[in-house]
Protein backbone atom coordinates (compact mmCIF):
# COMPACT_ATOMS: atom_id res chain seq x y z
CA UNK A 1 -7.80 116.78 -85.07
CA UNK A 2 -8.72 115.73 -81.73
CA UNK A 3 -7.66 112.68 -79.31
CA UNK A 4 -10.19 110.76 -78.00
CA UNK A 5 -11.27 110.33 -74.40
CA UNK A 6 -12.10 106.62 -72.42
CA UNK A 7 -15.65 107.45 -72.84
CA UNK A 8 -15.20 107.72 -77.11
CA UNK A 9 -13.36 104.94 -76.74
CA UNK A 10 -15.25 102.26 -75.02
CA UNK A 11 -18.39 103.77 -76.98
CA UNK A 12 -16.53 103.65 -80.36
CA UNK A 13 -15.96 99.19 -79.31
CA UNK A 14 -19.54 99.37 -78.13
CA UNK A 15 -20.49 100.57 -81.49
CA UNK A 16 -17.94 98.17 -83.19
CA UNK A 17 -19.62 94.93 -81.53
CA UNK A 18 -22.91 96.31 -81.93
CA UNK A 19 -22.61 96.40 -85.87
CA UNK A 20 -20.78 93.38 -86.20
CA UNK A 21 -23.45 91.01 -84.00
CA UNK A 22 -26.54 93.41 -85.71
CA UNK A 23 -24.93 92.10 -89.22
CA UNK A 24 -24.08 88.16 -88.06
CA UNK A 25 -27.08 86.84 -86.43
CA UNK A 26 -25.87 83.98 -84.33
CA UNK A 27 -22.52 84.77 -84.15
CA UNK A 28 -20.01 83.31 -80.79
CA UNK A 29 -18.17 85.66 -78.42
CA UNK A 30 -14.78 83.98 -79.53
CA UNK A 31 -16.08 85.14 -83.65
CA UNK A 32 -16.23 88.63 -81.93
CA UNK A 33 -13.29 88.67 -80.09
CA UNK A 34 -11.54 87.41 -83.66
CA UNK A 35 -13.20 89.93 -85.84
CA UNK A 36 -12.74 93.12 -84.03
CA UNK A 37 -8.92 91.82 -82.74
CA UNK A 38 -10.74 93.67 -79.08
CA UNK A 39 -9.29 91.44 -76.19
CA UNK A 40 -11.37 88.60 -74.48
CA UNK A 41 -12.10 90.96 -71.90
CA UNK A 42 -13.41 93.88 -73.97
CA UNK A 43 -15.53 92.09 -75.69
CA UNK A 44 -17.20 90.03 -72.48
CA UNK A 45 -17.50 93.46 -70.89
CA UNK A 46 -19.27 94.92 -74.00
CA UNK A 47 -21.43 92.25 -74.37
CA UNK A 48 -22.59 91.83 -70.63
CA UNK A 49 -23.16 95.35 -70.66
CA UNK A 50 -25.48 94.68 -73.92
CA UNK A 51 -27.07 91.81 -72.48
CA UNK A 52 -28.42 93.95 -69.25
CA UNK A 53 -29.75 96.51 -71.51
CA UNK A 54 -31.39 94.17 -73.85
CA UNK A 55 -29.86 95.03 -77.33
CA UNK A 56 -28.81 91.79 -77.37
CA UNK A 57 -29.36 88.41 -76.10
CA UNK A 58 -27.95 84.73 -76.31
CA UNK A 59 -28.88 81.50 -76.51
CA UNK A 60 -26.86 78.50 -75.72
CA UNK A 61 -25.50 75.97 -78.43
CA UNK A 62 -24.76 72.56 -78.07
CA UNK A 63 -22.16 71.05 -75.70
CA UNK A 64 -19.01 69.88 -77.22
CA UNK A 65 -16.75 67.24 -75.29
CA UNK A 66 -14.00 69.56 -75.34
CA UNK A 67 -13.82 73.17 -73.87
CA UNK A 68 -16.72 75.20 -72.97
CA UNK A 69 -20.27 75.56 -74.11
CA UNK A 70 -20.51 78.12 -77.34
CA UNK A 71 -23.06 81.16 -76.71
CA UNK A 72 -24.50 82.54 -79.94
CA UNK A 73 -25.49 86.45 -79.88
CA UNK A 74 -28.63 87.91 -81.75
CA UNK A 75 -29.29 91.43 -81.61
CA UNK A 76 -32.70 92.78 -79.85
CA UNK A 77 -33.59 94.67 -82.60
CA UNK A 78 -37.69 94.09 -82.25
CA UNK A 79 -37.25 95.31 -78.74
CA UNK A 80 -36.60 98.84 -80.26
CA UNK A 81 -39.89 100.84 -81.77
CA UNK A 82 -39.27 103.25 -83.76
CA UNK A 83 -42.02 106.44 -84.86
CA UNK A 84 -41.54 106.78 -88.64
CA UNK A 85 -42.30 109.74 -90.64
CA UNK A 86 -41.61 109.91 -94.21
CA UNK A 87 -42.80 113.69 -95.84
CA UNK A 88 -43.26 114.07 -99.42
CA UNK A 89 -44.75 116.83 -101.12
CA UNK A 90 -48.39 115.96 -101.12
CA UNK A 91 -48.63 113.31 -97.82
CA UNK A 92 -47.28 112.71 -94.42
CA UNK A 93 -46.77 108.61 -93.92
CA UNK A 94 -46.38 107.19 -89.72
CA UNK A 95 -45.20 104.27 -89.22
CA UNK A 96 -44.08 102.22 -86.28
CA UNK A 97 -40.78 100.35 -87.36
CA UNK A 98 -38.88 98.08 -85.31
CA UNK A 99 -35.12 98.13 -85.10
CA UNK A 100 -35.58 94.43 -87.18
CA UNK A 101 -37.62 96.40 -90.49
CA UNK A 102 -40.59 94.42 -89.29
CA UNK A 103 -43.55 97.38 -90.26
CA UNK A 104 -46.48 96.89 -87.35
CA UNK A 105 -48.57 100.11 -88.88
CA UNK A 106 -48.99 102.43 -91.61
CA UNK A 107 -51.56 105.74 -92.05
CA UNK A 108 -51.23 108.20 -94.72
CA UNK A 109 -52.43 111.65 -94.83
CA UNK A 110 -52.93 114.20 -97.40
CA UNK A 111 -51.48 117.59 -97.03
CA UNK A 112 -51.41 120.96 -98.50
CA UNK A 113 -48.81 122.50 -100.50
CA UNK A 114 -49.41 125.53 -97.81
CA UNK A 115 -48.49 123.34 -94.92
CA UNK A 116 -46.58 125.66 -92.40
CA UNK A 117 -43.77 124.84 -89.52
CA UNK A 118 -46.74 124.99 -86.79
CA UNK A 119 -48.57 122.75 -88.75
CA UNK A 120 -46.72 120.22 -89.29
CA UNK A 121 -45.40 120.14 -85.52
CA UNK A 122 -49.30 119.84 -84.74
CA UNK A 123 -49.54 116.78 -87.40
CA UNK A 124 -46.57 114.26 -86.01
CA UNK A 125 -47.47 115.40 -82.73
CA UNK A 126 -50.79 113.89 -83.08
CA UNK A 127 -50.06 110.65 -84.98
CA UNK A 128 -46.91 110.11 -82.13
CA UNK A 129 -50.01 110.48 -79.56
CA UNK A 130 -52.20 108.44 -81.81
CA UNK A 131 -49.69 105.70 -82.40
CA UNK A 132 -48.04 105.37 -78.62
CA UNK A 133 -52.09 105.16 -77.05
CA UNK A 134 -52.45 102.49 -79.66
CA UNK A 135 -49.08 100.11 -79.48
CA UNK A 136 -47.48 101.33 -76.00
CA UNK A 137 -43.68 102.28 -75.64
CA UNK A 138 -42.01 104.15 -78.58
CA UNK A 139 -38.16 104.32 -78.33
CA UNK A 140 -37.63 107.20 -80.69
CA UNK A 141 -39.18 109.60 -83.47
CA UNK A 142 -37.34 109.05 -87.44
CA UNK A 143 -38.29 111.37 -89.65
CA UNK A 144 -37.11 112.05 -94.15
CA UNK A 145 -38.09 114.74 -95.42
CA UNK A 146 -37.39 115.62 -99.28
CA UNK A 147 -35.04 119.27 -99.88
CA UNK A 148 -32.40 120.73 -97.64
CA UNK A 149 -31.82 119.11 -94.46
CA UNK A 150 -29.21 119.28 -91.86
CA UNK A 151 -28.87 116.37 -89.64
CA UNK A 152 -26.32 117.86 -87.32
CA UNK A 153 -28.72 121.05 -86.70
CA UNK A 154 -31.81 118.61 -86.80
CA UNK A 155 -33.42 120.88 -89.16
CA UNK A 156 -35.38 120.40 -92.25
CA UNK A 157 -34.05 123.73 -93.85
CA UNK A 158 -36.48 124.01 -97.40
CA UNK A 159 -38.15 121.34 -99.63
CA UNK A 160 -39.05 122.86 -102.83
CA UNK A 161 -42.77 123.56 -103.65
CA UNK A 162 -43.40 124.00 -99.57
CA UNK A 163 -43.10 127.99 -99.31
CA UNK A 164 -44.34 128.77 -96.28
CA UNK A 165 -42.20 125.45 -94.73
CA UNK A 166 -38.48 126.59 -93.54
CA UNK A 167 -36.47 125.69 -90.96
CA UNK A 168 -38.52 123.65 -89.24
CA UNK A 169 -36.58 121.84 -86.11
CA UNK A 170 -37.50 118.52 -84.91
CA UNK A 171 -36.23 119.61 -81.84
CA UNK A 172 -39.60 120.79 -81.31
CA UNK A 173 -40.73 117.75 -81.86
CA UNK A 174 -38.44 116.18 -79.06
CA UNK A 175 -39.61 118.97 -76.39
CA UNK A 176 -43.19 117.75 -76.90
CA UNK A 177 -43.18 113.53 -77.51
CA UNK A 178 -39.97 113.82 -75.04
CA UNK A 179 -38.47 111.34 -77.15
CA UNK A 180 -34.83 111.44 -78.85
CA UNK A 181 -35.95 112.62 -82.79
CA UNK A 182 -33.66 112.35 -85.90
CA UNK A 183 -34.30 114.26 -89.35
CA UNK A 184 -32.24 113.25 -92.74
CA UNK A 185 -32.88 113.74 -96.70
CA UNK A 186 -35.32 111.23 -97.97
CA UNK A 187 -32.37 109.81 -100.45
CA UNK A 188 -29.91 109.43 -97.42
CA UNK A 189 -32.87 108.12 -95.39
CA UNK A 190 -33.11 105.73 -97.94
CA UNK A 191 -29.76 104.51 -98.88
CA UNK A 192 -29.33 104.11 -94.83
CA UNK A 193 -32.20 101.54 -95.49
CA UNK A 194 -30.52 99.61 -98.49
CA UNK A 195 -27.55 99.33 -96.27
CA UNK A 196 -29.25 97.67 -93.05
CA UNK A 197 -31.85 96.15 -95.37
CA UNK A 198 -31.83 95.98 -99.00
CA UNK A 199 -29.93 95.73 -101.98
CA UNK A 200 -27.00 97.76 -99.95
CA UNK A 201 -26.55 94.91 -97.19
CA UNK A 202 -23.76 93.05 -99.29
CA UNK A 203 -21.14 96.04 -100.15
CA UNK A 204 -19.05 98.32 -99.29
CA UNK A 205 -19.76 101.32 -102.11
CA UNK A 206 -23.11 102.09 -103.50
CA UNK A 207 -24.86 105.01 -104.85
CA UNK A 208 -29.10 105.00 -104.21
CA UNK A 209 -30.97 107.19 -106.65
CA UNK A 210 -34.51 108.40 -105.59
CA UNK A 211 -36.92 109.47 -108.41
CA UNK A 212 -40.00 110.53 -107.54
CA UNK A 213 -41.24 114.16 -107.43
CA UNK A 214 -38.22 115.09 -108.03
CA UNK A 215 -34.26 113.17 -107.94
CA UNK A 216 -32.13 113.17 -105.07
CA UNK A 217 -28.64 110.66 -104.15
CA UNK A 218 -27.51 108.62 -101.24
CA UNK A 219 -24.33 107.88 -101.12
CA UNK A 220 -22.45 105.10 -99.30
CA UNK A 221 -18.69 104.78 -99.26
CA UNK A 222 -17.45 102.12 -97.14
CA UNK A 223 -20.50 101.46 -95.40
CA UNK A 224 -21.09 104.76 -94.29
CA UNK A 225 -23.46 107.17 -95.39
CA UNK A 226 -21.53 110.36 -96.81
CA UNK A 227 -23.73 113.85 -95.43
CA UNK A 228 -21.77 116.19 -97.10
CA UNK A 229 -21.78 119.84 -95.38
CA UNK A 230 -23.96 122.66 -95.56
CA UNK A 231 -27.41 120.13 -95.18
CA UNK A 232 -26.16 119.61 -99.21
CA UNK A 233 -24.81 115.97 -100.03
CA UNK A 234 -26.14 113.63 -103.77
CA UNK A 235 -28.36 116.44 -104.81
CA UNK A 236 -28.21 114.55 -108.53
CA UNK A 237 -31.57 115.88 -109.58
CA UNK A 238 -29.92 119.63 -109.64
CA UNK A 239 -27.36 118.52 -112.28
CA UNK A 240 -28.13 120.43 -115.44
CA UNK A 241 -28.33 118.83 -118.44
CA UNK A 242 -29.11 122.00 -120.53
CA UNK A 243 -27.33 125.10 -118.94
CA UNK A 244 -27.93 127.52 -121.51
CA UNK A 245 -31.49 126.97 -122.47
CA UNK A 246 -33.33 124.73 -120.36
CA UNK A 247 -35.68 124.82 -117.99
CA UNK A 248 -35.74 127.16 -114.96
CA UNK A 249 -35.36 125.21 -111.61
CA UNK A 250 -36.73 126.70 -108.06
CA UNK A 251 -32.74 126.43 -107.11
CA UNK A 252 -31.56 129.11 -109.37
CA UNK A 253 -30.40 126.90 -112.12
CA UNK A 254 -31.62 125.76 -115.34
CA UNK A 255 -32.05 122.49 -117.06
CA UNK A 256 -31.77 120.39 -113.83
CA UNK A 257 -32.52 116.86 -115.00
CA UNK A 258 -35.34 116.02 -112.23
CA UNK A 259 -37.30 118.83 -114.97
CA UNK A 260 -36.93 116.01 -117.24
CA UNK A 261 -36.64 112.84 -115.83
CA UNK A 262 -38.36 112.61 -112.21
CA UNK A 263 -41.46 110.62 -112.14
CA UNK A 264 -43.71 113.78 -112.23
CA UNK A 265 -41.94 114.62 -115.32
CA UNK A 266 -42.11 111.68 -117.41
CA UNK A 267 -45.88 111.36 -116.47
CA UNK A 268 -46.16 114.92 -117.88
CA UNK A 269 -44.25 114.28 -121.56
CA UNK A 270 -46.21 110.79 -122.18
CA UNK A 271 -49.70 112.46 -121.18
CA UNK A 272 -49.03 115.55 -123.48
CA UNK A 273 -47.79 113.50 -126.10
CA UNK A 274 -50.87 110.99 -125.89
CA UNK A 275 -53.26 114.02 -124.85
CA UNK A 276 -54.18 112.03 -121.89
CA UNK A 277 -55.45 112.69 -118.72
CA UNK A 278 -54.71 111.88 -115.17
CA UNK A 279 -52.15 110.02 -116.12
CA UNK A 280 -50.44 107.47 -113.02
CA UNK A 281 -47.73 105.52 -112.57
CA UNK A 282 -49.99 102.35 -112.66
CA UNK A 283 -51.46 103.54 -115.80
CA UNK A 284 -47.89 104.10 -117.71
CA UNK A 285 -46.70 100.73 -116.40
CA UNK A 286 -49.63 99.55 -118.73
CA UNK A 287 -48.69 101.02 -121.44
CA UNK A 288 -44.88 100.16 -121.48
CA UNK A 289 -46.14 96.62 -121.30
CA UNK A 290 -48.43 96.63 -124.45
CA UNK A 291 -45.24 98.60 -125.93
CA UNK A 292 -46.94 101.86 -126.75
CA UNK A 293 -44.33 103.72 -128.58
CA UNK A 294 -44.72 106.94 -128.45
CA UNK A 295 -44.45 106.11 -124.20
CA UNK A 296 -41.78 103.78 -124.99
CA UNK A 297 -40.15 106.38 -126.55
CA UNK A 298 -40.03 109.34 -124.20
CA UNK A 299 -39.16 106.98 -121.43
CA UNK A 300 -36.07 105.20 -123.04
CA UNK A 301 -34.65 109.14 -123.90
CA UNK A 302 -35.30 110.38 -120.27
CA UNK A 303 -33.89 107.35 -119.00
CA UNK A 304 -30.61 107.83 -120.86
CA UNK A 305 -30.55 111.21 -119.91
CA UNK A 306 -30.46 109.73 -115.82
CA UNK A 307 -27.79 107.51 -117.35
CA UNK A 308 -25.59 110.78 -118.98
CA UNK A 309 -26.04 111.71 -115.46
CA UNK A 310 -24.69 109.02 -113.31
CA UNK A 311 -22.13 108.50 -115.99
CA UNK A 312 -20.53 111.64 -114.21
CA UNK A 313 -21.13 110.08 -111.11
CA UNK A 314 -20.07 107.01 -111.61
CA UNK A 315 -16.61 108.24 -112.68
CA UNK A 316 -16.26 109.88 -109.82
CA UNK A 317 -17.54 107.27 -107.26
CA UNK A 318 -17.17 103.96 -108.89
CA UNK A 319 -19.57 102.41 -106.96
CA UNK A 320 -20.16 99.03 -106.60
CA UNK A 321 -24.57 99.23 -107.13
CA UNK A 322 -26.83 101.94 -108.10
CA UNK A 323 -29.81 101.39 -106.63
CA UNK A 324 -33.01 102.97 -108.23
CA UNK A 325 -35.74 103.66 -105.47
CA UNK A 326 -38.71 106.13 -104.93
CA UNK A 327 -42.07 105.87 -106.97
CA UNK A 328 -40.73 105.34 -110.08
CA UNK A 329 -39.80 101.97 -108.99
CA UNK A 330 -43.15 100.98 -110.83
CA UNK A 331 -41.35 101.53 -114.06
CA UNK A 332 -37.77 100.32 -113.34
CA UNK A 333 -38.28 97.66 -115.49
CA UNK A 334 -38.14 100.05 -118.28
CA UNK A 335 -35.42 102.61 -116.94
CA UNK A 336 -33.07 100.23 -116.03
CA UNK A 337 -32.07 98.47 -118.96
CA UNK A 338 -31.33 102.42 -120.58
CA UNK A 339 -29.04 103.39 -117.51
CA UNK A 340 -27.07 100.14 -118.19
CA UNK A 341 -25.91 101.15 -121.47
CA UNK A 342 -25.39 104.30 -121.04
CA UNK A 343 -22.84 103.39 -118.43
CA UNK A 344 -21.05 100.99 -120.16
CA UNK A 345 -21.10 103.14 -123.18
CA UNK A 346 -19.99 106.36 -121.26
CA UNK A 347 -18.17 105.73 -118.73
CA UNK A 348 -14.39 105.59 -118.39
CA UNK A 349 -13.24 103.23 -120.25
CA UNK A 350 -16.44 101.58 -120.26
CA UNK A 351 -16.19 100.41 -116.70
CA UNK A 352 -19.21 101.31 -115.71
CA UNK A 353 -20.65 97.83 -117.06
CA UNK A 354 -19.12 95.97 -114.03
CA UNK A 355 -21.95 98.48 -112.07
CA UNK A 356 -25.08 96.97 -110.72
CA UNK A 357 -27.99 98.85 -111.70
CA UNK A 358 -30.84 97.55 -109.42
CA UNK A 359 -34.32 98.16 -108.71
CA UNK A 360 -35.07 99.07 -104.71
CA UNK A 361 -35.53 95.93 -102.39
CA UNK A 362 -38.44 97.30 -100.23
CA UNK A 363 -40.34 98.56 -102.84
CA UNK A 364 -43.10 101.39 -101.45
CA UNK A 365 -41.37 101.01 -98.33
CA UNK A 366 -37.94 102.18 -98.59
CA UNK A 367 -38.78 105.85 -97.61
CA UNK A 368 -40.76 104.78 -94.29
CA UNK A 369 -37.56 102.00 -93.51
CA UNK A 370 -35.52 104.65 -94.47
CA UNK A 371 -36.91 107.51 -91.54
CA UNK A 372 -36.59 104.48 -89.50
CA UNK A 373 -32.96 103.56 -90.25
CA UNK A 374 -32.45 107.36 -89.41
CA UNK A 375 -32.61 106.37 -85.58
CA UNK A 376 -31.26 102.76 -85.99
CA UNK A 377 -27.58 103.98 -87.39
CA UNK A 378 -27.93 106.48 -84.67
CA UNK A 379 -28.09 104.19 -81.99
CA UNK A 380 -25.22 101.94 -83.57
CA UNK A 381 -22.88 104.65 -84.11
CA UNK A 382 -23.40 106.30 -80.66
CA UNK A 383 -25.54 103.91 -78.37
CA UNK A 384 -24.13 105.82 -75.30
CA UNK A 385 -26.67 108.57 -76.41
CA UNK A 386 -29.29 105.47 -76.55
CA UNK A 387 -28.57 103.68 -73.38
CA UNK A 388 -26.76 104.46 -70.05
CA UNK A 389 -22.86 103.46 -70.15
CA UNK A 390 -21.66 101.04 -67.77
């Protein structure tokens, strides 16, 4: 274990008063000084130094006849434009993202399955161009990406189904848009943007759960996001539910439950059952709501199977929320009801009905908030790599 140095520690009460005016719009210097128990003088030094680089700013409140004038603090976030990318199997989505979630842009493109590394460098590269002609100043390049990723290494290691994508650094990126540029798991990406914006902003412990392609975890344990090592960290969809005789998965092991219950395989079951074809997430919505059975059916079962699932989880974690997110959010409606009683059924001693189970806040949006929230908890953990020290 190391000691830390002046410089970690007037960046770790940067960061400290950062997060706490970020989270308390409106909030006094004297609330500050009370909150983080810094001293009067830390905290006007912190803040003067935030006020110059305009993170944050403050307004005067009304005069009282005794003492001095309160200041209220707000931070700067819409001063602070962010470069989204959110990867998925099929599309690329851009975005520019303010540090406040306020969305100024959106385009979508359709990829290949065959996309390779030089590829996709030539892609961002062109929408970052694209984008920064268009709106001006960009402060920094987000991207999720779905598979193995390591954050520290800023590499996007594998994402299933890609084959001839591996080990693709953003750093590249960086060298070309000369821009600071931060990678993370979609699921992580996404529970960072329940915490700063959604469902996550009110507690300490949650657990998000992305099902879309396939199912991936975020977890949050005392509002922080847990990585994990070895770019590995909630990889729930790889949980088998049928060791022995299920179905082979591209990571080695059989009867993962994303072969069952992602979004792509739900869509799969109800259309073979129904013999239907080109079967959507809009279209099953409609059919849950007239109550078709047989789609009722397969969707309550694969639902409880997510719920065996988290039962584990939960028993380990005891999370406050589980937050559902990804495509599948279309159909929550329908999946959540069967994860609550599984928990409270399954769980240890039936605690898990005292778990929120909640459908994703930002909707279609979490994964673009979330490559944005990427760079945002970046900048409040270690704003010295943002913004020059004083």
């Amino acid at each position: 274990m190391k000691g830390k140095n002046q410089r970690d520690l007037k960046e770790e009460n940067t960061s400290t008063v950062l997060k706490l005016v970020k989270d308390n719009p409106g909030i006094s210097r004297i609330s500050v000084v009370r909150k983080t128990d810094l001293t009067p003088p830390t905290v006007s030094r912190i803040i003067g130094f935030l006020l110059e680089q305009g993170v944050v700013s403050e307004t005067p409140g009304e005069s009282s006849k005794v003492g001095r004038k309160p200041y209220y603090l707000k931070f700067n976030g819409n001063n602070f434009r962010v470069f989204a990318v959110e990867m998925s199997y099929t599309q690329v989505k851009f975005a520019l993202i303010d540090f406040d979630g306020k969305i100024y842009h959106v385009e979508t493109i359709e990829t290949s399955t065959d996309i390779s590394n030089k590829e996709l460098l030539e892609l961002i590269v062109k929408h970052y161009k694209k984008f920064a002609d268009k709106f001006g100043r960009i402060f920094a390049v987000g991207i999720s990406a779905p598979g193995r990723v390591d954050p520290k290494e800023g590499k996007i290691i594998s994402i299933p189904n890609l084959k001839n994508l591996s080990n693709f650094s953003v750093y590249e990126v960086a060298k070309v848009v000369d821009k600071p540029v931060f990678v993370m798991n979609d699921a992580n990406a996404e529970a960072l943007a329940e915490m700063f914006f959604g469902y996550g902003r009110d507690v300490n412990d949650f657990l998000l759960v992305h099902i879309g392609f396939g199912i991936g975890g975020g977890i949050v344990l005392n509002r922080k996001l847990y990585n994990g090592n070895f770019g590995v960290s909630g990889e729930i969809g790889h949980i088998s539910v049928d060791m022995d005789f299920g179905i082979e998965c591209d990571c080695g092991n059989k009867g993962c439950i994303e072969l069952y219950s992602s979004a792509n395989a739900m869509l799969k079951a109800v259309q073979k059952q129904l013999k239907a074809e080109n079967l959507t997430l809009d279209k099953l919505y409609e059919l849950l709501k007239k109550k078709d059975k047989i789609a009722l059916s397969i969707i309550q079962e694969r639902s409880r199977m997510v719920g065996n699932v988290l039962v584990s989880v939960a028993d380990i974690l005891a999370p406050q929320r589980i937050i559902i997110a990804g495509p599948v959010v279309k159909i929550s409606d329908f999946i959540i009801p069967q994860i609550k009683e599984t928990l409270k059924k399954r769980s240890f001693y039936g605690f898990g009905e005292n778990i929120e189970v909640v459908s994703s806040a930002l909707k279609e949006n979490t994964g673009l908030i979330g490559a944005m929230s990427v760079v945002l908890n970046e900048f409040l953990e270690h704003p010295y790599e943002f913004i020059a020290q004083k």
